[in-house]
Protein backbone atom coordinates (compact mmCIF):
# COMPACT_ATOMS: atom_id res chain seq x y z
CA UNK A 1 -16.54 -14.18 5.90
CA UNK A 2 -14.93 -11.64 3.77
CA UNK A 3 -11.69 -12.35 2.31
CA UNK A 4 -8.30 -10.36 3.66
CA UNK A 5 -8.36 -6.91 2.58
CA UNK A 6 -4.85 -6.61 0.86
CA UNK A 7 -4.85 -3.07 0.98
CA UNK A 8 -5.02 -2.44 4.73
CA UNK A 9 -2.79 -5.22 5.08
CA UNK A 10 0.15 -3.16 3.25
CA UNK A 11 -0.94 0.14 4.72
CA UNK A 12 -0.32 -1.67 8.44
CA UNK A 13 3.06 -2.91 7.33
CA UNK A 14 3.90 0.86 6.32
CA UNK A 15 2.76 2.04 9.90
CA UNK A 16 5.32 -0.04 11.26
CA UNK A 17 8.17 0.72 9.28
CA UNK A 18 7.29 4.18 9.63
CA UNK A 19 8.43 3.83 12.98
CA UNK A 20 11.96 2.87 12.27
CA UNK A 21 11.55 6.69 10.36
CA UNK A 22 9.73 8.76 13.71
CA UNK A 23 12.14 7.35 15.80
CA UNK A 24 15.57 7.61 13.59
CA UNK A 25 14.25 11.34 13.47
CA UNK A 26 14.04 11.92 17.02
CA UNK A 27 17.88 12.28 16.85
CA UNK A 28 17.64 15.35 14.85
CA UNK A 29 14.55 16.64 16.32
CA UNK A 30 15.40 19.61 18.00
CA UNK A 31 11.84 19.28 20.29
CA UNK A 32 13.34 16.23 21.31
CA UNK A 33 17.18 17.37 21.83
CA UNK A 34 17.19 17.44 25.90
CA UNK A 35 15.48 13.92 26.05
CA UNK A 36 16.17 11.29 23.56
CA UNK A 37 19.65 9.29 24.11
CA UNK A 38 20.36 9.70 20.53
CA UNK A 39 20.01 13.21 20.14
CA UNK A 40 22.46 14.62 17.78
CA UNK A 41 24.40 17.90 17.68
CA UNK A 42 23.26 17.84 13.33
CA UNK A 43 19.42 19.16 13.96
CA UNK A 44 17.00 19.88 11.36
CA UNK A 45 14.96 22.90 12.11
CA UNK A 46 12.64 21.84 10.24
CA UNK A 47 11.86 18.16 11.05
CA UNK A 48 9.38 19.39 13.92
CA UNK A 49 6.87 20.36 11.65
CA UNK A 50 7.12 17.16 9.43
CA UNK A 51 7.37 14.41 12.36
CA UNK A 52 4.76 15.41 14.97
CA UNK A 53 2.01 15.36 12.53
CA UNK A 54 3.49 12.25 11.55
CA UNK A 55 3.02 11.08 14.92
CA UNK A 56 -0.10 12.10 15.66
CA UNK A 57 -1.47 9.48 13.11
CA UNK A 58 1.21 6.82 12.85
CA UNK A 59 0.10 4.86 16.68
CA UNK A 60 -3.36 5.66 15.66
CA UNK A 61 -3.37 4.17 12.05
CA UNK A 62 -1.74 0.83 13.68
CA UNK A 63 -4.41 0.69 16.69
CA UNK A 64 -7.25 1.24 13.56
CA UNK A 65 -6.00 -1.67 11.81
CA UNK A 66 -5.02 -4.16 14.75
CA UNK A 67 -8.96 -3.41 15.38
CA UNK A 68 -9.66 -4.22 12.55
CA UNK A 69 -7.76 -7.55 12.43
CA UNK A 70 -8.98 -8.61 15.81
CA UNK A 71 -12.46 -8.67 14.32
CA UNK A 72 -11.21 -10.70 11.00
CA UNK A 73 -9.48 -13.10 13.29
CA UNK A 74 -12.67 -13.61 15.61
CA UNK A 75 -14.78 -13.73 12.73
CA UNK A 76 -12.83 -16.35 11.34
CA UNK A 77 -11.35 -18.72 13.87
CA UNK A 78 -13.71 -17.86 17.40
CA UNK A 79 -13.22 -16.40 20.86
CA UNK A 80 -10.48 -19.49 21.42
CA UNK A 81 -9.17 -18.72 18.34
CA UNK A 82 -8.34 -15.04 18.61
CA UNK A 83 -7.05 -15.30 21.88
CA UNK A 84 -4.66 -18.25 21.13
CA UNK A 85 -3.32 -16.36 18.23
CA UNK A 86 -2.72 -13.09 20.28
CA UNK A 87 -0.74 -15.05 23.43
CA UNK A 88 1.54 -16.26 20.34
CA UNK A 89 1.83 -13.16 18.58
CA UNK A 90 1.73 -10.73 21.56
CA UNK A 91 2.08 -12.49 24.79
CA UNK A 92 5.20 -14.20 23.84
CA UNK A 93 7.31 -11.58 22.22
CA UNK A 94 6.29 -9.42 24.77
CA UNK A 95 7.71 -11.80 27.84
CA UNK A 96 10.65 -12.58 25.75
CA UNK A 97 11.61 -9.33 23.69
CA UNK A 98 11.29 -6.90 27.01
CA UNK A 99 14.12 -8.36 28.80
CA UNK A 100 16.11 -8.62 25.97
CA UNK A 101 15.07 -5.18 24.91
CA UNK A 102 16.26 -4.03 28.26
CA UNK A 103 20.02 -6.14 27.98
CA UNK A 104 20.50 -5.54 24.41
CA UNK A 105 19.92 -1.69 25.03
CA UNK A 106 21.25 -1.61 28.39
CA UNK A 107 24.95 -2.78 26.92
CA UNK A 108 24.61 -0.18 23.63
CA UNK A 109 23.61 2.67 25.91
CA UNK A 110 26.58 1.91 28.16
CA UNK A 111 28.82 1.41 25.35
CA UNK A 112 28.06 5.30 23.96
CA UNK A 113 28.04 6.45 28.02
CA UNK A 114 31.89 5.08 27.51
CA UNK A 115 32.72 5.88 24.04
CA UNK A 116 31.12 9.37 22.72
CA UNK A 117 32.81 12.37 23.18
CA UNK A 118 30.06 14.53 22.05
CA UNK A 119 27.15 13.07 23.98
CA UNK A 120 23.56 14.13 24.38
CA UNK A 121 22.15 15.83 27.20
CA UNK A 122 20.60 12.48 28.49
CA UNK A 123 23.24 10.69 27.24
CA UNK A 124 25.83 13.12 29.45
CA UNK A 125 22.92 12.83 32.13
CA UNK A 126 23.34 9.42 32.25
CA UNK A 127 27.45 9.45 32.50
CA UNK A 128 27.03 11.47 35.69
CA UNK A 129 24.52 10.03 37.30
CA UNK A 130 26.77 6.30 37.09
CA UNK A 131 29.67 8.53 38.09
CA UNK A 132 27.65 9.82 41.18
CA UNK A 133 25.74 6.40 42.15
CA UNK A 134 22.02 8.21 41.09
CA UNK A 135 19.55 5.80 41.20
CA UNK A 136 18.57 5.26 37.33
CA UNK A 137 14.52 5.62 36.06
CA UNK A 138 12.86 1.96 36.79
CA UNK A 139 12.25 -0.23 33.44
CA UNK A 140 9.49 -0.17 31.33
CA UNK A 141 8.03 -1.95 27.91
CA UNK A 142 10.27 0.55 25.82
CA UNK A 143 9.41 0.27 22.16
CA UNK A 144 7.38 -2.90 23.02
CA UNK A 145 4.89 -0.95 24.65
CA UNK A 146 2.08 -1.20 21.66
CA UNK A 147 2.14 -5.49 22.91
CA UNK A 148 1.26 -4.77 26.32
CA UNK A 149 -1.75 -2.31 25.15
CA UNK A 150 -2.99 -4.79 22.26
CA UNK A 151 -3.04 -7.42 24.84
CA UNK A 152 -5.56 -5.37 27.34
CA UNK A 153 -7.90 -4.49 24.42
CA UNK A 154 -7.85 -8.41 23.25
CA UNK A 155 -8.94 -8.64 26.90
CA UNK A 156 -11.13 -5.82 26.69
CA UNK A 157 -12.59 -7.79 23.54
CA UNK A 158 -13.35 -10.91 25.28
CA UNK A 159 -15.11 -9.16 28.22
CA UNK A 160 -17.53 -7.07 26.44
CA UNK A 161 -18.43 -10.39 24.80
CA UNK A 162 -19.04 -11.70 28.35
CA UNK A 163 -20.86 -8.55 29.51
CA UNK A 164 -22.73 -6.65 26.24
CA UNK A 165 -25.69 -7.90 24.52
CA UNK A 166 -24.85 -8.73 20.58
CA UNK A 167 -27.27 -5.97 19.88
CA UNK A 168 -24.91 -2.91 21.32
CA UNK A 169 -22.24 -4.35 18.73
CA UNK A 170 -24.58 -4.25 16.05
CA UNK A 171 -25.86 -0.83 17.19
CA UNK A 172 -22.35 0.68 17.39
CA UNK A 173 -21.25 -0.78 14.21
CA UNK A 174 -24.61 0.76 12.40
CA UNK A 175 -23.66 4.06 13.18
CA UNK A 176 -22.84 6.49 10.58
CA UNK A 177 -19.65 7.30 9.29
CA UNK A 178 -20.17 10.78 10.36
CA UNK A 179 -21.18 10.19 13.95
CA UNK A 180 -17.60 8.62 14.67
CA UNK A 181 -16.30 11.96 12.45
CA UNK A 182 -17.72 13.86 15.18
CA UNK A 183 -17.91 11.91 18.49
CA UNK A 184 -14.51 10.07 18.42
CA UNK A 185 -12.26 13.29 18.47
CA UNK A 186 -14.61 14.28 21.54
CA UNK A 187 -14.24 10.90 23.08
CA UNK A 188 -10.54 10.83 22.76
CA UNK A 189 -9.70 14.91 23.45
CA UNK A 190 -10.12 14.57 27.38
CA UNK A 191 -7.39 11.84 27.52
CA UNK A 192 -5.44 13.75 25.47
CA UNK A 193 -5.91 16.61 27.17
CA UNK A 194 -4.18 15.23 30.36
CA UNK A 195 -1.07 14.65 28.98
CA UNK A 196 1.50 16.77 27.57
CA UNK A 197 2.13 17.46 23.70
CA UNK A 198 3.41 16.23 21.76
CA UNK A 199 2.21 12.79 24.05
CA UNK A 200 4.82 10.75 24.50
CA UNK A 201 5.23 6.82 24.60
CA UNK A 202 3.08 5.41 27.59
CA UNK A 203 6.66 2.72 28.16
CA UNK A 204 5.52 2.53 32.05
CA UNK A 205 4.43 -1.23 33.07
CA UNK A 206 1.25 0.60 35.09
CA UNK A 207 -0.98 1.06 31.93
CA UNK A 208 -1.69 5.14 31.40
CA UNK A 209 -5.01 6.51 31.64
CA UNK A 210 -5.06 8.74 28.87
CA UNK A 211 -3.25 6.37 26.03
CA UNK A 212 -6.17 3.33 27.28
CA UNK A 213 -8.85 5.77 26.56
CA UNK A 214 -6.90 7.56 23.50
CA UNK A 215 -5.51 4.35 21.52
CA UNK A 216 -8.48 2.04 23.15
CA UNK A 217 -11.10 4.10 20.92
CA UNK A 218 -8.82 3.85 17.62
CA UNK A 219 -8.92 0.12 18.49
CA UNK A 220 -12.56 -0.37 19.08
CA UNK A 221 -13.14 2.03 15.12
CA UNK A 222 -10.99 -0.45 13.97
CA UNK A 223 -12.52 -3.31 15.29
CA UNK A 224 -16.25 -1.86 14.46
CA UNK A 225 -15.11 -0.37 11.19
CA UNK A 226 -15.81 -2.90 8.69
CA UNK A 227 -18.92 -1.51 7.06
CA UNK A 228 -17.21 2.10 6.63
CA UNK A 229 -13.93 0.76 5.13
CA UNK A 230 -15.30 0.80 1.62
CA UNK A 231 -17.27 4.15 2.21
CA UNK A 232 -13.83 5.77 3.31
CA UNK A 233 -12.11 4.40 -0.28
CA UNK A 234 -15.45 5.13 -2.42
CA UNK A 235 -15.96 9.51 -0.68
CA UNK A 236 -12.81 10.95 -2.62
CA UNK A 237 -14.32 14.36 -1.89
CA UNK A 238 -14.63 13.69 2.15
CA UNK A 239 -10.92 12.09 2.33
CA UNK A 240 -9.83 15.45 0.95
CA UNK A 241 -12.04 17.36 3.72
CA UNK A 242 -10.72 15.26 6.40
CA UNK A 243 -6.99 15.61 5.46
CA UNK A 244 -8.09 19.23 5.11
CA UNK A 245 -9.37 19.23 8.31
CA UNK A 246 -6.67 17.43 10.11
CA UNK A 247 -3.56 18.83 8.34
CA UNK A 248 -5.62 22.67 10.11
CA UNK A 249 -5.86 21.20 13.78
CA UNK A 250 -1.80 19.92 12.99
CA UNK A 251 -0.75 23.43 11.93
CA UNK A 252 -2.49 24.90 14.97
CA UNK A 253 -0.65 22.18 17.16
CA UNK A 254 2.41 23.26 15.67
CA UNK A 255 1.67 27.12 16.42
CA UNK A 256 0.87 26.25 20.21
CA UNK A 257 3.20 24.09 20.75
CA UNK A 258 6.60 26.23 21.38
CA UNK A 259 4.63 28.44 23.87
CA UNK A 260 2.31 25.78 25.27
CA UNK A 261 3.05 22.49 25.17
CA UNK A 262 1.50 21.54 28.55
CA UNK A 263 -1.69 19.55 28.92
CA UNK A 264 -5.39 21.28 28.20
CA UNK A 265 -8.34 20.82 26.33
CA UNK A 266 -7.75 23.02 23.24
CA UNK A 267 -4.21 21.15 23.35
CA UNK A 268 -6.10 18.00 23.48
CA UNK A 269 -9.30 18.46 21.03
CA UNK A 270 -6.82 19.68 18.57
CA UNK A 271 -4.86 16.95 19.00
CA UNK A 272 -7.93 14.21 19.02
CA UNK A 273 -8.97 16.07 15.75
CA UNK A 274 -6.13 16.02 14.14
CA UNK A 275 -5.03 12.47 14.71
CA UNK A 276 -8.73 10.91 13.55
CA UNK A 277 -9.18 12.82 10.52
CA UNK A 278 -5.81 12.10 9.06
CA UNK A 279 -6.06 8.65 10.20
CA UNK A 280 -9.60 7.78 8.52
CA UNK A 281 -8.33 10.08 5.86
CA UNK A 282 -4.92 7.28 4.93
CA UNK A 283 -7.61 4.49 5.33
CA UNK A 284 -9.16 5.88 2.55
CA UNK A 285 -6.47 6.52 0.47
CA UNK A 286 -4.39 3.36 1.41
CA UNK A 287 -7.35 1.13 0.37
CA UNK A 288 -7.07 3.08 -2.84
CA UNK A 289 -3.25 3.24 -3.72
CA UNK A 290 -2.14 0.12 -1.66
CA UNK A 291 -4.49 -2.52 -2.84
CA UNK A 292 -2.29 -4.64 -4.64
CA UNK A 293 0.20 -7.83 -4.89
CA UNK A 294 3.54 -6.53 -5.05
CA UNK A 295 6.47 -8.80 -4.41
CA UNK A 296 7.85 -5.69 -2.65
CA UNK A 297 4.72 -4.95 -0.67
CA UNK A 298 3.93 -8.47 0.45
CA UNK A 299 7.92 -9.31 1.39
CA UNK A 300 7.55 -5.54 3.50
CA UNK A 301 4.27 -6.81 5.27
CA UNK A 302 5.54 -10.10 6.18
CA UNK A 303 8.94 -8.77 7.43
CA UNK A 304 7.44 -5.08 8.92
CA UNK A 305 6.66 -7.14 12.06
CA UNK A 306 9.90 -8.38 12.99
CA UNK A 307 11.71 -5.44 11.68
CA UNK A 308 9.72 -3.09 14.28
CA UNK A 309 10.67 -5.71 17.17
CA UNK A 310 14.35 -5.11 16.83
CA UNK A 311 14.95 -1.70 15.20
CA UNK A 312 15.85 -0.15 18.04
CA UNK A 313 18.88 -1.43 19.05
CA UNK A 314 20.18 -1.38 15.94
CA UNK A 315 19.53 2.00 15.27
CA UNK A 316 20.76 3.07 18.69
CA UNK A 317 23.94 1.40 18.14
CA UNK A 318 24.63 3.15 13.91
CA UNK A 319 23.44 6.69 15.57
CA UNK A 320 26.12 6.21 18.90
CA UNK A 321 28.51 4.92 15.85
CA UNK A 322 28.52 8.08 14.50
CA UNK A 323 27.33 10.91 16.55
CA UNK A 324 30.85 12.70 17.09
CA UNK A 325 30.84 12.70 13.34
CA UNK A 326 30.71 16.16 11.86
CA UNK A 327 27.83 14.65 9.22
CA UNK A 328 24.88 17.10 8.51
CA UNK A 329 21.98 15.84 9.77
CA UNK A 330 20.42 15.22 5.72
CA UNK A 331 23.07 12.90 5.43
CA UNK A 332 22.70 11.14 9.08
CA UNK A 333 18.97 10.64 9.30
CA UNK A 334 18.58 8.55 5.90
CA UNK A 335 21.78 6.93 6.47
CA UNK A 336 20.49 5.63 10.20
CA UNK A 337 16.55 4.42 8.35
CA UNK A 338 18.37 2.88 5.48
CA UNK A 339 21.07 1.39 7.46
CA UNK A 340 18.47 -0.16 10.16
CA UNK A 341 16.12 -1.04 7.33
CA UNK A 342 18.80 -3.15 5.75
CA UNK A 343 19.53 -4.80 8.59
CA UNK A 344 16.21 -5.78 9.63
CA UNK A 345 15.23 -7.29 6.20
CA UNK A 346 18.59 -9.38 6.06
CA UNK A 347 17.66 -10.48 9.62
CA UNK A 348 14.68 -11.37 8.54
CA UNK A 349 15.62 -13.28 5.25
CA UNK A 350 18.04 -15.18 6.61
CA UNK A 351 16.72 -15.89 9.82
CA UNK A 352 13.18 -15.69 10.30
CA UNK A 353 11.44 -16.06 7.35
CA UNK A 354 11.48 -19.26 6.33
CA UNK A 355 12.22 -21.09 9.75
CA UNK A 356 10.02 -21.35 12.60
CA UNK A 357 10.27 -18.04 13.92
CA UNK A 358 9.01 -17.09 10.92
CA UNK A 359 5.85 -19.21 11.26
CA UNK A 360 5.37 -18.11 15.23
CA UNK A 361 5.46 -14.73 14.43
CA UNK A 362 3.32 -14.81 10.86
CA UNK A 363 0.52 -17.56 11.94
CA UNK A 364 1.52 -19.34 9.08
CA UNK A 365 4.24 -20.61 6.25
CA UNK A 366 5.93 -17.19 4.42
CA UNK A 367 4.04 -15.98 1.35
CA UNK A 368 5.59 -17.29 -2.10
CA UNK A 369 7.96 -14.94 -3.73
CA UNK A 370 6.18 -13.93 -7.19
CA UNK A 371 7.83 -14.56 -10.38
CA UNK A 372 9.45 -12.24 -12.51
């Protein structure tokens, strides 16, 4: 069994906390202006073109790697093993931290309904429909969403064991780097191609079509992707052609996308492009610069988890706190990620990481602290 690849480890915990970033952002995002609660009157022209791309290989990244982990964790502890260790990891927050999510956000969203004098369209949507009785959207996984999903491909793990010979693993996980170069983007583009772009969160509790099919295939790389890993750190010359290759297909996103940002298959392909070749592209380069035992690296990949878990809230409530400021958004947006950062590691130091909750959500005791 190969040891714990260090370097993928870190590069996951960046994924996650580089969701605290996309979704502190989507404040000043002026794509997302009419929708997202926290949408602030200080936009930044200019974000667009740096957080969509961003997004098209964050989600993607995280699925690689959870695949990739599944297939560690089977390898090392069994079926039994794997699926115990998902139920605690996944199954649990996700029955406990949706409710919460939904009380804990329910009382800071009515709070800035209340308080703000400068609200944001939804935000003022919100205030009328209460005022005029409107019945309010039904609940859904919010941010938790990415448990419910790695939970039905865990599933989806332990039937193909049931249903697939050994030998259509072994096959699939033989092919060459370059046929999943080629026929994963084609795989993926029909799914994306039936929803709008840039795709948004698939929150709803009735699992989504096109993010199963889109975020499923990331997955099953991931969890297949063992023999290319080093190949992907080793071809210098082909990470370069695939960020190439992907940063293109993002630029042409970003061209179509103010005059057509409905669903269809060059929207899609571009986008199923785009999001695989910069992914495999940061595997390559995160096994490279990330592969390493940094007291700051290993204390982020321990605490990333928790941190993602209960961002949102917190950054909800510091963005309410200060949207009728007249701040420019340069000065809002870091002050909201550093802010929620903060927070979430001081959370975490004090209260998770060395008590149980700490070992529940790691799988094991907390990682020493190296000395200076």
């Amino acid at each position: 069994m190969p040891p714990r690849n260090l370097a993928l480890d870190n590069l996951r915990a960046l994924a996650m906390l580089a969701g605290v970033l996309f979704h502190a952002a989507l404040a000043h995002s002026p794509l997302m202006q009419p929708f997202f609660p926290t949408a602030d009157a200080a936009q930044l022209p200019w974000l667009d073109a740096v957080l969509w791309p961003l997004h098209l290989v964050r989600v993607p990244l995280f699925f690689v790697l959870a695949g990739y982990f599944a297939a560690h964790t089977l390898a090392r502890r069994g079926l039994g093993g794997l699926m115990r260790d998902r139920a605690r990891r996944l199954l649990v927050p996700l029955l406990l931290g949706v409710p919460l999510l939904h009380l804990v956000m329910g009382a800071v969203v009515q709070q800035a309904v209340i308080h703000v004098q400068q609200p944001s369209p939804l935000l003022r949507w919100l205030r009328e429909a209460q005022a005029s009785g409107q019945p309010l959207p039904p609940p859904g996984t919010g941010h938790l969403w990415f448990l419910y999903y790695l939970l039905l491909f865990t599933l989806l793990i332990w039937v193909a064991r049931q249903l697939l010979a050994p030998a259509v693993a072994a096959w699939l996980q033989r092919l060459p780097l370059r046929a999943w170069l080629l026929g994963l983007p084609l795989l993926l583009a029909p799914a994306l191609a039936s929803v709008s772009a840039p795709h948004p969160a698939p929150e709803s509790l009735l699992p989504q079509f096109w993010a199963l099919v889109s975020y499923g295939g990331f997955f099953v790389f991931g969890y297949l992707a063992g023999p290319h890993l080093a190949a992907l750190m080793r071809a210098r010359v082909l990470g370069l052609l695939l960020a190439a290759g992907g940063l293109a297909c993002a630029a042409f996103l970003l061209l179509l996308w103010p005059v057509r940002a409905q669903a269809g298959l060059l929207m899609g392909l571009a986008s199923a492009c785009a999001s695989v070749w910069l992914t495999l592209a940061l595997l390559g380069l995160g096994q490279r610069l990330l592969n390493c035992s940094h007291a700051l690296l290993r204390h982020l990949a321990d605490a990333s988890y928790w941190i993602y878990l209960v961002h949102l809230p917190v950054l909800f409530a510091l963005q309410f706190a200060w949207m009728d400021q007249p701040w420019p958004g340069f000065i809002k947006l870091p002050l909201a990620v550093l802010a929620t950062l903060t927070i979430g590691l001081l959370s975490f130091e004090m209260g998770v990481r060395r008590g149980a909750l700490g070992r529940w959500l790691l799988g094991r005791s907390p990682r020493p602290q190296a000395v200076a």
